[in-house]
PDB file of N, CA and C in Angstrom:
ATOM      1  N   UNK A   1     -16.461  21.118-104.031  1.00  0.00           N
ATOM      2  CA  UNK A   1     -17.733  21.772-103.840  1.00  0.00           C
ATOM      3  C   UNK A   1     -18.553  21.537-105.104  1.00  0.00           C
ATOM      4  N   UNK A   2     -19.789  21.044-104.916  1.00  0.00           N
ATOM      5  CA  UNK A   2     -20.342  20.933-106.031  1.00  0.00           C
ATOM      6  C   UNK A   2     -21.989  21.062-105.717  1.00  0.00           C
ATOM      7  N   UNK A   3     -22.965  21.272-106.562  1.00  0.00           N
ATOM      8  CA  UNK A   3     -24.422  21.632-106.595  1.00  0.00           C
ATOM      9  C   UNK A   3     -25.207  20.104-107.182  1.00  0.00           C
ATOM     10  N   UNK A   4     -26.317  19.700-106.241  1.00  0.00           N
ATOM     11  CA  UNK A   4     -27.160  18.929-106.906  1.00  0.00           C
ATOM     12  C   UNK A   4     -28.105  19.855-106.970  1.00  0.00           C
ATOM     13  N   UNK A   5     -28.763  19.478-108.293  1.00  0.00           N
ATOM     14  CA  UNK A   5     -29.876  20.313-109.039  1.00  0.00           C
ATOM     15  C   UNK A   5     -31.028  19.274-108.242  1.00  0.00           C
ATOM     16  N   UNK A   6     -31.403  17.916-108.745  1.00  0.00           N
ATOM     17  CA  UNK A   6     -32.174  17.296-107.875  1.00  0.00           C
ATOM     18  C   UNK A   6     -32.756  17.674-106.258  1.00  0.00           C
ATOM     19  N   UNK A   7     -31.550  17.297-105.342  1.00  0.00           N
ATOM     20  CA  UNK A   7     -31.639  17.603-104.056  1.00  0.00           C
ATOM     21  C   UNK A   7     -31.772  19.260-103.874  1.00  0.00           C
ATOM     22  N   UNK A   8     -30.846  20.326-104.428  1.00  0.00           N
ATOM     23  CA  UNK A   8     -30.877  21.528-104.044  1.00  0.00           C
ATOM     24  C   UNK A   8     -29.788  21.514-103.001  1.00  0.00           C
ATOM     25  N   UNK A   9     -28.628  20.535-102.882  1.00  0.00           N
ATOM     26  CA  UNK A   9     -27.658  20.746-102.010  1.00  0.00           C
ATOM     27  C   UNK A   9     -26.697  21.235-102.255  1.00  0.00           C
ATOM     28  N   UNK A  10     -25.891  21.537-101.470  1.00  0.00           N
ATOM     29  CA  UNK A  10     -24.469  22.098-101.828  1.00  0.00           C
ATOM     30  C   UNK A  10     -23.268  21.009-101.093  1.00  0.00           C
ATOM     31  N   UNK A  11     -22.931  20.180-102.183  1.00  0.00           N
ATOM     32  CA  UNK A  11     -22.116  18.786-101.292  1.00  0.00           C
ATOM     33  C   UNK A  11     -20.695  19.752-101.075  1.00  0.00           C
ATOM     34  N   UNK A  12     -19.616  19.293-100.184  1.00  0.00           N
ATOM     35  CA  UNK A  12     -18.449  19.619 -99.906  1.00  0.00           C
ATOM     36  C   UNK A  12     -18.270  17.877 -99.930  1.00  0.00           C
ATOM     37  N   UNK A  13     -16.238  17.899-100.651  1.00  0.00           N
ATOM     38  CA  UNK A  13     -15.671  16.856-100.617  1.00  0.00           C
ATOM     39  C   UNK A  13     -14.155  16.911-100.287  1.00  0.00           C
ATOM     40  N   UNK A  14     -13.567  16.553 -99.367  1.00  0.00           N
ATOM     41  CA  UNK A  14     -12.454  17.097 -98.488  1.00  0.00           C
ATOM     42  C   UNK A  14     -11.518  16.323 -99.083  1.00  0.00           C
ATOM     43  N   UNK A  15     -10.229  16.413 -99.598  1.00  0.00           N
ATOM     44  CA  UNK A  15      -9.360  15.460-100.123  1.00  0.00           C
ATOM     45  C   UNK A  15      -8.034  15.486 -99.136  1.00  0.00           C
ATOM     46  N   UNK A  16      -7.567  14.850 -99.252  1.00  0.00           N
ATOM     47  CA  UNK A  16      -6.043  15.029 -98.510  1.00  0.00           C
ATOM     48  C   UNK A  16      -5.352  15.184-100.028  1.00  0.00           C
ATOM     49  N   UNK A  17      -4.665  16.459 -99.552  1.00  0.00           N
ATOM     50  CA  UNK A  17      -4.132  16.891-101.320  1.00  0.00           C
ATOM     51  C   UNK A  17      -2.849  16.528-101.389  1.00  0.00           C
ATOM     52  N   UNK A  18      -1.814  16.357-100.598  1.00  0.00           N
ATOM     53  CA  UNK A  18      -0.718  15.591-101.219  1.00  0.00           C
ATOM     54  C   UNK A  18      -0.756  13.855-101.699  1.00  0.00           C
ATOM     55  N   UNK A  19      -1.548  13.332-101.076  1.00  0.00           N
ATOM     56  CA  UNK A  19      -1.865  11.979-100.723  1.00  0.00           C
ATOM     57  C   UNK A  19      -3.147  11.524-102.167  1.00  0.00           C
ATOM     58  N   UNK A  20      -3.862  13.073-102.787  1.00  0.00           N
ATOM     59  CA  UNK A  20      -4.884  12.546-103.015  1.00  0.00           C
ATOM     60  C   UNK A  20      -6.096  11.708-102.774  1.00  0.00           C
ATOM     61  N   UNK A  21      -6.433  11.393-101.903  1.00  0.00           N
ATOM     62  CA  UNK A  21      -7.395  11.043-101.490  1.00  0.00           C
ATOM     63  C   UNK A  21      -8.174  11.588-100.085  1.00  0.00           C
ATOM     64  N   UNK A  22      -9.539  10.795-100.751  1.00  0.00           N
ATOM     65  CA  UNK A  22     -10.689  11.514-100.304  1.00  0.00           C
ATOM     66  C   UNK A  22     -10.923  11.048 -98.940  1.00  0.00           C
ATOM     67  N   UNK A  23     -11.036  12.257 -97.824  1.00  0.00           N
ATOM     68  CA  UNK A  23     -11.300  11.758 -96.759  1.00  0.00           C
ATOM     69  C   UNK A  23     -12.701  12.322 -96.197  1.00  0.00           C
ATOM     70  N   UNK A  24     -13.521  13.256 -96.591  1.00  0.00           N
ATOM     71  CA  UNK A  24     -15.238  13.201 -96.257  1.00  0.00           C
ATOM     72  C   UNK A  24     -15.926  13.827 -97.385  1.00  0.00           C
ATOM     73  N   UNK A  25     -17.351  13.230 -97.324  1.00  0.00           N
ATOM     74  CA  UNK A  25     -18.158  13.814 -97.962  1.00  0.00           C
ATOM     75  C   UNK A  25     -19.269  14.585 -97.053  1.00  0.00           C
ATOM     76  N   UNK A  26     -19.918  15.421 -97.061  1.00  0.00           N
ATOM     77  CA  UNK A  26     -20.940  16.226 -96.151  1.00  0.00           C
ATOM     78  C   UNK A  26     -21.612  16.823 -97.395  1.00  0.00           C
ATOM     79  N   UNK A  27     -22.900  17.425 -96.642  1.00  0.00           N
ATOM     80  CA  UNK A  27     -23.909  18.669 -97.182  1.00  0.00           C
ATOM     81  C   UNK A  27     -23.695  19.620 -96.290  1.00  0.00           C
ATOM     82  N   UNK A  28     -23.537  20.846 -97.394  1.00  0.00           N
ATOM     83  CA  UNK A  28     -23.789  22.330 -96.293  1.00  0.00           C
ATOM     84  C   UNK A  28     -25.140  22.460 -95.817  1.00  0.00           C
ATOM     85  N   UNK A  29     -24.578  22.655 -94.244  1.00  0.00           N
ATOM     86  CA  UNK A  29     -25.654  23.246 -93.594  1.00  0.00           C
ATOM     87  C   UNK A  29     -26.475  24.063 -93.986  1.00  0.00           C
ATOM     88  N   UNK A  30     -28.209  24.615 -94.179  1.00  0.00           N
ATOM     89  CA  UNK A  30     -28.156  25.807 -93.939  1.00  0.00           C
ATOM     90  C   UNK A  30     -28.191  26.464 -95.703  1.00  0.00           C
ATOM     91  N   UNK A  31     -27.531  25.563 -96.396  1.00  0.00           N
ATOM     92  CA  UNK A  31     -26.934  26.141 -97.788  1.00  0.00           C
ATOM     93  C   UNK A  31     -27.774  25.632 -99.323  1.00  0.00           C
ATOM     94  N   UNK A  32     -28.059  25.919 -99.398  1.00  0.00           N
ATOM     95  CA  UNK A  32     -29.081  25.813-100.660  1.00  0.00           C
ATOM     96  C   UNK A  32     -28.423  25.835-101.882  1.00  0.00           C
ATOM     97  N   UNK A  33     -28.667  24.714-102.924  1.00  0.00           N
ATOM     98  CA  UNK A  33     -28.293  25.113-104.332  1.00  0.00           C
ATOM     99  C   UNK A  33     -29.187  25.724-105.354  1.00  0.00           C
ATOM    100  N   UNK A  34     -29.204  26.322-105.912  1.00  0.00           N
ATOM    101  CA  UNK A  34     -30.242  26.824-107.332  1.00  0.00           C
ATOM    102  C   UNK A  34     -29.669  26.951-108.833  1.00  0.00           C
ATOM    103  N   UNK A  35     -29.603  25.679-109.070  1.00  0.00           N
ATOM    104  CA  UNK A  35     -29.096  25.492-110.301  1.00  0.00           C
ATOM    105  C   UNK A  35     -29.211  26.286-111.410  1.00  0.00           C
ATOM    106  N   UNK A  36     -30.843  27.280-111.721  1.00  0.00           N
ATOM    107  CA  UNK A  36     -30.493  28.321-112.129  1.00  0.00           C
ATOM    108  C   UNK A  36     -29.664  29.418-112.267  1.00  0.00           C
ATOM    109  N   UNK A  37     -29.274  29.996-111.053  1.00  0.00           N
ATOM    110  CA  UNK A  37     -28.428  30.590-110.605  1.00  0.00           C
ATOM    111  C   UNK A  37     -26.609  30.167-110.532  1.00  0.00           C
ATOM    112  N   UNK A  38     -26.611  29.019-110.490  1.00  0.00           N
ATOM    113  CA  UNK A  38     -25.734  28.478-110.432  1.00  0.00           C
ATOM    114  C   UNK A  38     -25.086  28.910-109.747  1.00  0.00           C
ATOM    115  N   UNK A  39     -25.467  29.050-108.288  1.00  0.00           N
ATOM    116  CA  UNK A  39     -24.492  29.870-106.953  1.00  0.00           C
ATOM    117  C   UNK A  39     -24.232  29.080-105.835  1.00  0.00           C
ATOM    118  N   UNK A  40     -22.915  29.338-104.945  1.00  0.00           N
ATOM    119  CA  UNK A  40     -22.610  29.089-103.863  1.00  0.00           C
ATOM    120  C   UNK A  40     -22.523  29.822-103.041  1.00  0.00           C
ATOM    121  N   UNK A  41     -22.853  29.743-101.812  1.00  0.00           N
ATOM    122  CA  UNK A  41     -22.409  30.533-100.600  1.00  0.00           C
ATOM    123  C   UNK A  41     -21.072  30.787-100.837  1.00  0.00           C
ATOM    124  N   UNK A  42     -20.652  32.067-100.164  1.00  0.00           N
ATOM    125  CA  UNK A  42     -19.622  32.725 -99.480  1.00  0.00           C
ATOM    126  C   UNK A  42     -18.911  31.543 -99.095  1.00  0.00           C
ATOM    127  N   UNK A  43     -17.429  31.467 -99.191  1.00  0.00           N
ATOM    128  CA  UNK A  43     -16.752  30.595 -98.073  1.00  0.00           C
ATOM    129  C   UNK A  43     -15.843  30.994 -97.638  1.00  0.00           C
ATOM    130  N   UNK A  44     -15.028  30.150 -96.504  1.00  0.00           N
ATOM    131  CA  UNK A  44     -13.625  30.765 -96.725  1.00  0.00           C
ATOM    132  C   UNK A  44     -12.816  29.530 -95.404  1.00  0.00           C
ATOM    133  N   UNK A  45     -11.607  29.139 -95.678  1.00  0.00           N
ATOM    134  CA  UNK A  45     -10.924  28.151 -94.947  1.00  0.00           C
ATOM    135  C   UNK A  45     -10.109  28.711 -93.922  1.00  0.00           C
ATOM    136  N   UNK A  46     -10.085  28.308 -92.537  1.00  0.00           N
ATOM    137  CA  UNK A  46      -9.332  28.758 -91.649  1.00  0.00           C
ATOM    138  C   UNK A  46      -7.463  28.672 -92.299  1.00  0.00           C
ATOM    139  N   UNK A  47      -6.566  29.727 -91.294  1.00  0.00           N
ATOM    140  CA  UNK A  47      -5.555  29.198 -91.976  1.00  0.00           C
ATOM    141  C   UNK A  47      -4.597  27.906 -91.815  1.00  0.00           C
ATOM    142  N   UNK A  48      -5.124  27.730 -90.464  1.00  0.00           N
ATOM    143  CA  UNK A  48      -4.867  26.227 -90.294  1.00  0.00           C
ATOM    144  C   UNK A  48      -5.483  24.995 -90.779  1.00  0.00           C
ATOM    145  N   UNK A  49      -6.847  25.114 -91.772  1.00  0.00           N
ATOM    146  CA  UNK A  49      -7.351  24.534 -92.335  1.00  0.00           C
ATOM    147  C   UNK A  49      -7.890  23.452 -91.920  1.00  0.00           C
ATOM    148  N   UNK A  50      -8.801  23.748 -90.734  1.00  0.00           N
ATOM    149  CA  UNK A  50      -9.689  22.977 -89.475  1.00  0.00           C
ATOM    150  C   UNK A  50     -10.889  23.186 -89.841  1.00  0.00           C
ATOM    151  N   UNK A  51     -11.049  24.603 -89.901  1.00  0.00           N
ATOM    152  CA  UNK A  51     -12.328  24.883 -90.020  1.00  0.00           C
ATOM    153  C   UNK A  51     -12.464  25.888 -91.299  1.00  0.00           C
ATOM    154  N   UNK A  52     -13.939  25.263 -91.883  1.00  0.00           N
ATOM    155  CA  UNK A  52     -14.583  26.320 -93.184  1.00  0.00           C
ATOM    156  C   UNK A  52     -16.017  26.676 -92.615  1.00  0.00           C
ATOM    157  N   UNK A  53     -15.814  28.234 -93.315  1.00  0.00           N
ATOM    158  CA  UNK A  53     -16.427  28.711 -93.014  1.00  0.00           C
ATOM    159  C   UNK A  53     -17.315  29.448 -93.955  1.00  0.00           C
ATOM    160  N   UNK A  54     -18.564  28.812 -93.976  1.00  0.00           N
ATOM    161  CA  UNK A  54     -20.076  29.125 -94.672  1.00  0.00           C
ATOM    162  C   UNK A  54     -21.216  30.295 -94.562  1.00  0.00           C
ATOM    163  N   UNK A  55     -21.570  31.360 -95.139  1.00  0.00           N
ATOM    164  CA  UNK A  55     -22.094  32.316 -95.607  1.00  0.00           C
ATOM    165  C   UNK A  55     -23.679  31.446 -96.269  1.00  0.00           C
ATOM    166  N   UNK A  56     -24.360  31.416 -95.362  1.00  0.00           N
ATOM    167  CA  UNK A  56     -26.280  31.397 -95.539  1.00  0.00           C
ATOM    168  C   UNK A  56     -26.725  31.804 -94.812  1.00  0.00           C
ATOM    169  N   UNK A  57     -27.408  30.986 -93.992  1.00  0.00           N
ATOM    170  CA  UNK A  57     -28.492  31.752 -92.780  1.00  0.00           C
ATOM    171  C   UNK A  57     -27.469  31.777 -91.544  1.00  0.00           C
ATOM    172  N   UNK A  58     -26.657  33.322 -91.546  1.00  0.00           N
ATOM    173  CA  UNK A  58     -25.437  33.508 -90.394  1.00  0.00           C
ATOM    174  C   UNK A  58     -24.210  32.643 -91.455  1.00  0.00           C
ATOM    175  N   UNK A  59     -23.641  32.966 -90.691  1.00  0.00           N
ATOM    176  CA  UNK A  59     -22.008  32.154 -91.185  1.00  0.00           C
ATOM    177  C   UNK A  59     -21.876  31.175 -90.075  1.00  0.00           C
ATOM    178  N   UNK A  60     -21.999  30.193 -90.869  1.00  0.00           N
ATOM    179  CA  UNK A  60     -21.582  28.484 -90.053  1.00  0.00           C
ATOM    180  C   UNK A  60     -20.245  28.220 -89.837  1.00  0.00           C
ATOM    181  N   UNK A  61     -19.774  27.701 -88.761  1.00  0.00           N
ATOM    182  CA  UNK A  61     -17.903  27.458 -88.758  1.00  0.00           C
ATOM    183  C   UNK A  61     -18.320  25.920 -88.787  1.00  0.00           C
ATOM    184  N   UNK A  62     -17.298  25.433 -89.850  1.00  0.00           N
ATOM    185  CA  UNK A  62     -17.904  23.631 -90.037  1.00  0.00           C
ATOM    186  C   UNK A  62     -16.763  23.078 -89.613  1.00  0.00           C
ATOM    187  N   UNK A  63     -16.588  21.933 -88.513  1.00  0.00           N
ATOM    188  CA  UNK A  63     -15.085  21.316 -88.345  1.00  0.00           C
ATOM    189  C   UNK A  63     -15.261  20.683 -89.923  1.00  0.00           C
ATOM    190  N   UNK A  64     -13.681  20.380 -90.677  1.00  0.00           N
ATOM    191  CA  UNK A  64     -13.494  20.524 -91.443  1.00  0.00           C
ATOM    192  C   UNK A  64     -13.275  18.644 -91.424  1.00  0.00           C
ATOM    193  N   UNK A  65     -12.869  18.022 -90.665  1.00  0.00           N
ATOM    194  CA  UNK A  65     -13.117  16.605 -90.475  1.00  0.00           C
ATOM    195  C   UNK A  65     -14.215  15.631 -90.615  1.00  0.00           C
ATOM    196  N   UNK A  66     -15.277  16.577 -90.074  1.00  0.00           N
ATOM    197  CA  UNK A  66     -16.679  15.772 -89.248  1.00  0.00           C
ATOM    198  C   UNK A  66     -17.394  16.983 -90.787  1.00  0.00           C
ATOM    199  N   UNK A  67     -17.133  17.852 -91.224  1.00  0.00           N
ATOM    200  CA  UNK A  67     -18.523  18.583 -91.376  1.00  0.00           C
ATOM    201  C   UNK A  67     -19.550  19.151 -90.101  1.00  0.00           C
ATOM    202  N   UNK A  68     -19.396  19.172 -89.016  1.00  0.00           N
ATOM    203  CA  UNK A  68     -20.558  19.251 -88.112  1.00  0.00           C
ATOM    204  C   UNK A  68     -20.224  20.545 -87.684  1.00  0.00           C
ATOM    205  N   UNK A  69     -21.350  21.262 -87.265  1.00  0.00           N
ATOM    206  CA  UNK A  69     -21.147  22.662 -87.002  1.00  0.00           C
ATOM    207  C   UNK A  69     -20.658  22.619 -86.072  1.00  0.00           C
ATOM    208  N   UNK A  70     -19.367  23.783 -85.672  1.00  0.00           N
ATOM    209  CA  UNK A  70     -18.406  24.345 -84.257  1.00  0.00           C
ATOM    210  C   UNK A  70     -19.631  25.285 -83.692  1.00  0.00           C
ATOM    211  N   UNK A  71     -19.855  26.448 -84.308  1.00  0.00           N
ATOM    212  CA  UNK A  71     -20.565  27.783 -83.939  1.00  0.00           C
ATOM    213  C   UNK A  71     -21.409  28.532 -85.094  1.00  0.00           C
ATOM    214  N   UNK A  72     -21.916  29.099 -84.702  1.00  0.00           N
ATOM    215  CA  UNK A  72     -22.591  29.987 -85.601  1.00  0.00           C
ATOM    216  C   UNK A  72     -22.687  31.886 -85.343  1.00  0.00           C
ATOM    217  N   UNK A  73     -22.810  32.327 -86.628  1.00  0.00           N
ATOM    218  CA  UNK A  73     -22.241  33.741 -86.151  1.00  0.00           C
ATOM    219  C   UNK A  73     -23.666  34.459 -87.017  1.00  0.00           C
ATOM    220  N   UNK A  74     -24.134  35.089 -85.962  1.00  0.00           N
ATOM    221  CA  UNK A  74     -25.692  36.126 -86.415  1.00  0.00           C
ATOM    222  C   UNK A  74     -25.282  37.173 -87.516  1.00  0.00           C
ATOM    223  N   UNK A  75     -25.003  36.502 -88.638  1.00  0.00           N
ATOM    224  CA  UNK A  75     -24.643  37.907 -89.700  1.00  0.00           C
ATOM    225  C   UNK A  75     -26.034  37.965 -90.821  1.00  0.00           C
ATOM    226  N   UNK A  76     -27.300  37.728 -90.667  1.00  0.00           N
ATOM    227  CA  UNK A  76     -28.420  37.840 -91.015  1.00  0.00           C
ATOM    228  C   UNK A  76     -28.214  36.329 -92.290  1.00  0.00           C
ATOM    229  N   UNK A  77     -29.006  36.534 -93.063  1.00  0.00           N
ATOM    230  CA  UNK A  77     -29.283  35.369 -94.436  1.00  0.00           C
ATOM    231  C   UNK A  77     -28.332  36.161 -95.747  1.00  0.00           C
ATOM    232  N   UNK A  78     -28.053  35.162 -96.658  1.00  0.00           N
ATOM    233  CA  UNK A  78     -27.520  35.830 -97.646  1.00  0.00           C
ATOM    234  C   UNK A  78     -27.688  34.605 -98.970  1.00  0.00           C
ATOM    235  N   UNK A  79     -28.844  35.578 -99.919  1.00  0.00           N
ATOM    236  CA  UNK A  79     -29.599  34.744-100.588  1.00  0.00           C
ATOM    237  C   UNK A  79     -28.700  34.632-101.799  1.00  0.00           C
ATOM    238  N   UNK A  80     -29.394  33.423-102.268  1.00  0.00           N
ATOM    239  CA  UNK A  80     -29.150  32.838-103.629  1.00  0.00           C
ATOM    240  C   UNK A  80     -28.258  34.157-104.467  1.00  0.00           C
ATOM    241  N   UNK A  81     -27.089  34.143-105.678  1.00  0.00           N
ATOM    242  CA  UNK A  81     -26.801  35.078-106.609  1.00  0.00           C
ATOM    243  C   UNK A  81     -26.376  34.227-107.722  1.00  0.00           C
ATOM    244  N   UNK A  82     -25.898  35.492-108.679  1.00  0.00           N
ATOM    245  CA  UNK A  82     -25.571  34.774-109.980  1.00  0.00           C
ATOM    246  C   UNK A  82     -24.465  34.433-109.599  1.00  0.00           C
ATOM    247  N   UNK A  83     -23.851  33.230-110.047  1.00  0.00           N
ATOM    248  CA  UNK A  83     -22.273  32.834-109.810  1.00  0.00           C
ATOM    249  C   UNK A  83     -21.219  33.546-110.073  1.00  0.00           C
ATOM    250  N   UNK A  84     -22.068  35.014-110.811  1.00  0.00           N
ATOM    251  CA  UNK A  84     -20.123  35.365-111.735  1.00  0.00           C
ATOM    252  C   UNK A  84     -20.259  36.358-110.647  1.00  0.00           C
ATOM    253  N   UNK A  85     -20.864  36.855-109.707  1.00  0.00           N
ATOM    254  CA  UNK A  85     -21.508  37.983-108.557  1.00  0.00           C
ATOM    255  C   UNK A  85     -20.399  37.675-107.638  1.00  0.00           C
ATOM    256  N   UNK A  86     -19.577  38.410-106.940  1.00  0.00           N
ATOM    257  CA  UNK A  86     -18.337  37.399-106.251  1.00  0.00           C
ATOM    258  C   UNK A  86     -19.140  38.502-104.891  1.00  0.00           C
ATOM    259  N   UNK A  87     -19.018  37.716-103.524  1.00  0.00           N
ATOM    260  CA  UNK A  87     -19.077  37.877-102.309  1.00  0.00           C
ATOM    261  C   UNK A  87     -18.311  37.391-101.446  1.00  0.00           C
ATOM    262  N   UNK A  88     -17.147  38.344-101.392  1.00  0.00           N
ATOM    263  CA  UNK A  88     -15.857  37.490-100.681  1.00  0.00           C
ATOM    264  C   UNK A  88     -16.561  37.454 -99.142  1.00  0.00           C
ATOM    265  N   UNK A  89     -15.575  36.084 -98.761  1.00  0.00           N
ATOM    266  CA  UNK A  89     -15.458  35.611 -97.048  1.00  0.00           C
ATOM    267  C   UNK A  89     -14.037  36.220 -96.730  1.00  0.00           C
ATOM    268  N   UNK A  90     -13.577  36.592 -95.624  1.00  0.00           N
ATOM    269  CA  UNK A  90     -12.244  36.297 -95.206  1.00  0.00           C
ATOM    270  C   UNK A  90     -12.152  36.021 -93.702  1.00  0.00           C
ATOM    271  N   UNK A  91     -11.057  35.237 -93.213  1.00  0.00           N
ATOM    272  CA  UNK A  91     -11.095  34.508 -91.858  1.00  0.00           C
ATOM    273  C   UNK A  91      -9.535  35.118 -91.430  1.00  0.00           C
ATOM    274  N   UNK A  92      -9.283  35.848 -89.969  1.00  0.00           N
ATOM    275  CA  UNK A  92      -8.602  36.630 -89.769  1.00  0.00           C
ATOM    276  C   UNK A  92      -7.148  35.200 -89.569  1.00  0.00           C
ATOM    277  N   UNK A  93      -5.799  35.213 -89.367  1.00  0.00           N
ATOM    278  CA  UNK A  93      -5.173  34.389 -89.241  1.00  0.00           C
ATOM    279  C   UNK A  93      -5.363  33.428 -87.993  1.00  0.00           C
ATOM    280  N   UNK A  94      -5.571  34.539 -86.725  1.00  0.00           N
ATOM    281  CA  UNK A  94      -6.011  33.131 -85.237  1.00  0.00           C
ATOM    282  C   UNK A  94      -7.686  32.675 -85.577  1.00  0.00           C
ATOM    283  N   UNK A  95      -8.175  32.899 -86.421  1.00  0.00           N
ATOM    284  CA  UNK A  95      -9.983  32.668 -86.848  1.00  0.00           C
ATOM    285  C   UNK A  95     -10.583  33.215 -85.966  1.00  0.00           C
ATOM    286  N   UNK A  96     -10.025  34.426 -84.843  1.00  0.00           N
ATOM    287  CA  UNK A  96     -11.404  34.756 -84.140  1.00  0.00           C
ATOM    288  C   UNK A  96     -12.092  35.766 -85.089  1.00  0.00           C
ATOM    289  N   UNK A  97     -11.917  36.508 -86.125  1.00  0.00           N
ATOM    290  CA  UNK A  97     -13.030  37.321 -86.767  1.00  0.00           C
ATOM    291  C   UNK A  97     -12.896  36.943 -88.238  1.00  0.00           C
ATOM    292  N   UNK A  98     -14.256  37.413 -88.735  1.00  0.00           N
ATOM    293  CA  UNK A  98     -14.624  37.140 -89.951  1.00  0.00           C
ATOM    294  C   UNK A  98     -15.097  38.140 -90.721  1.00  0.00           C
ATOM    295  N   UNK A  99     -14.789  38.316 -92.371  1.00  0.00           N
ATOM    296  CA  UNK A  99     -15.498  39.723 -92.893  1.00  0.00           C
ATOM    297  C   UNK A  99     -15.744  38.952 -94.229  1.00  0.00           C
ATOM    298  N   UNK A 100     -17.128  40.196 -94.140  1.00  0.00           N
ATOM    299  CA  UNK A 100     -17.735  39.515 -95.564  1.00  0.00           C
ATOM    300  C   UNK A 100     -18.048  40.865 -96.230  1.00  0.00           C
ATOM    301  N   UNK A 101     -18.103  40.617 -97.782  1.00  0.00           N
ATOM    302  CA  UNK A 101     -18.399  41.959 -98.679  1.00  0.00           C
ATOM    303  C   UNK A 101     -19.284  41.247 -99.263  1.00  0.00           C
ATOM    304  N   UNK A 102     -21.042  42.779 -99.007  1.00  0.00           N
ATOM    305  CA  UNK A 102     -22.243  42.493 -99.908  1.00  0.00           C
ATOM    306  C   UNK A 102     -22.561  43.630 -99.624  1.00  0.00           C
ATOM    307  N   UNK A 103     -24.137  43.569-100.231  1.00  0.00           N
ATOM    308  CA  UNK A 103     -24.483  44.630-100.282  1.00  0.00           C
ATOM    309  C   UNK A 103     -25.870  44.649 -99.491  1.00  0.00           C
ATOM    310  N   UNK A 104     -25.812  45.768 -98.683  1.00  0.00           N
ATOM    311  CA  UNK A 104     -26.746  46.480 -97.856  1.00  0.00           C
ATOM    312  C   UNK A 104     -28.257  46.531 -98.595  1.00  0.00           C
ATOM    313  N   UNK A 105     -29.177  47.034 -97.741  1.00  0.00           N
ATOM    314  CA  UNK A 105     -30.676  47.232 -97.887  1.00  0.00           C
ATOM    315  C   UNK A 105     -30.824  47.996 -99.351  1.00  0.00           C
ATOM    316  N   UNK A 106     -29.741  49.439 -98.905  1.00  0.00           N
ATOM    317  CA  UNK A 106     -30.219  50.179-100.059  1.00  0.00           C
ATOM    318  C   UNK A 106     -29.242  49.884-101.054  1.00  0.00           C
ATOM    319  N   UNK A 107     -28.578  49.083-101.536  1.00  0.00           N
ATOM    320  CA  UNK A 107     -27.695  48.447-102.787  1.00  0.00           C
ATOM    321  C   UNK A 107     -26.398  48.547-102.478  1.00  0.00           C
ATOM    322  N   UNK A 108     -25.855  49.533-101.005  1.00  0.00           N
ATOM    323  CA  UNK A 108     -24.541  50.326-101.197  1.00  0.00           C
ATOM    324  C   UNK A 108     -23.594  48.678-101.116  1.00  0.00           C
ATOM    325  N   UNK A 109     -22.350  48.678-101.456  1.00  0.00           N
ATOM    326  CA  UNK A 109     -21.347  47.544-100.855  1.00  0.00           C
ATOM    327  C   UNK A 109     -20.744  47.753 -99.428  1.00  0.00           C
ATOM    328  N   UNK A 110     -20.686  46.940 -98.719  1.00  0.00           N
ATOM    329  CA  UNK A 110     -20.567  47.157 -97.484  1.00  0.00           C
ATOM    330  C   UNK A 110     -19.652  46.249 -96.932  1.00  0.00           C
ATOM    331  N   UNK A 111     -18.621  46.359 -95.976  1.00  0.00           N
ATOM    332  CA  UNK A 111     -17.697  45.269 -95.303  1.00  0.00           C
ATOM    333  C   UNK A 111     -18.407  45.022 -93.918  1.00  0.00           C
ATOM    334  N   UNK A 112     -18.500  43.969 -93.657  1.00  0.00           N
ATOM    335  CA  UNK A 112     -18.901  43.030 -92.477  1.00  0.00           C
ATOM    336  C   UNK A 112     -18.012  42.399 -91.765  1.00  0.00           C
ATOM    337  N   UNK A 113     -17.718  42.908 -90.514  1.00  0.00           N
ATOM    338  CA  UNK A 113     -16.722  42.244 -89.557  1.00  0.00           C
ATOM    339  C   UNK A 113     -16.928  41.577 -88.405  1.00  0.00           C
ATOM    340  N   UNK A 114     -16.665  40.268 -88.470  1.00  0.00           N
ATOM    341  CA  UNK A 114     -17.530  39.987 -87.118  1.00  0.00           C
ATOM    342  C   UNK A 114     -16.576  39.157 -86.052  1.00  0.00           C
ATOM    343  N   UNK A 115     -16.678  39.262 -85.140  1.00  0.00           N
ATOM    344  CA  UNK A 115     -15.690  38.858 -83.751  1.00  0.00           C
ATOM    345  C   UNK A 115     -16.539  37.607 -82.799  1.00  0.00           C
TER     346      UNK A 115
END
């Protein structure tokens, strides 16, 4: 995962980790970099490790092969932060639900579960 300051992207680079080598490069959907900020979306990897799953406008499920979006899940936008700001993802073990920790309108922290 890495940030171009130029473009404003957020590249993903998929390796085969026993083998070492690289098998895709993609841009996140949807996902914005701000090099000021030096932030990434929310993520989080299925546990079968098919699909990742992206925190911007909704949470994107990305096949993890192609990069190309599976689905998308209406959990509103979730803007730019400082990097050291942690906003966990988590993906349930069969991947049908997803929870995210941020914070609400009026500042409170809040868990997000979505099916």
């Amino acid at each position: 995962l890495r940030g171009e300051a130029k473009t404003k992207k957020i590249l993903v680079t998929v390796y085969d980790g026993p083998a070492g080598k690289k098998l895709h490069d993609w841009g996140l959907p949807g996902a914005a970099y701000d090099p000021f900020l030096k932030s990434y979306p929310p993520l989080a990897l299925s546990g079968d490790g098919k699909w990742l799953f992206v925190a911007g406008d909704g949470i994107a499920v990305l096949d993890v092969a192609t990069g190309k979006e599976k689905a998308k899940v209406n959990a509103g936008t979730f803007p730019a932060v400082l990097s050291a700001i942690s906003r966990p993802l988590a993906v349930s073990p069969d991947g049908g639900r997803v929870a995210v920790a941020r914070q609400d309108a009026a500042k409170k922290n809040v868990l997000e579960v979505y099916a």
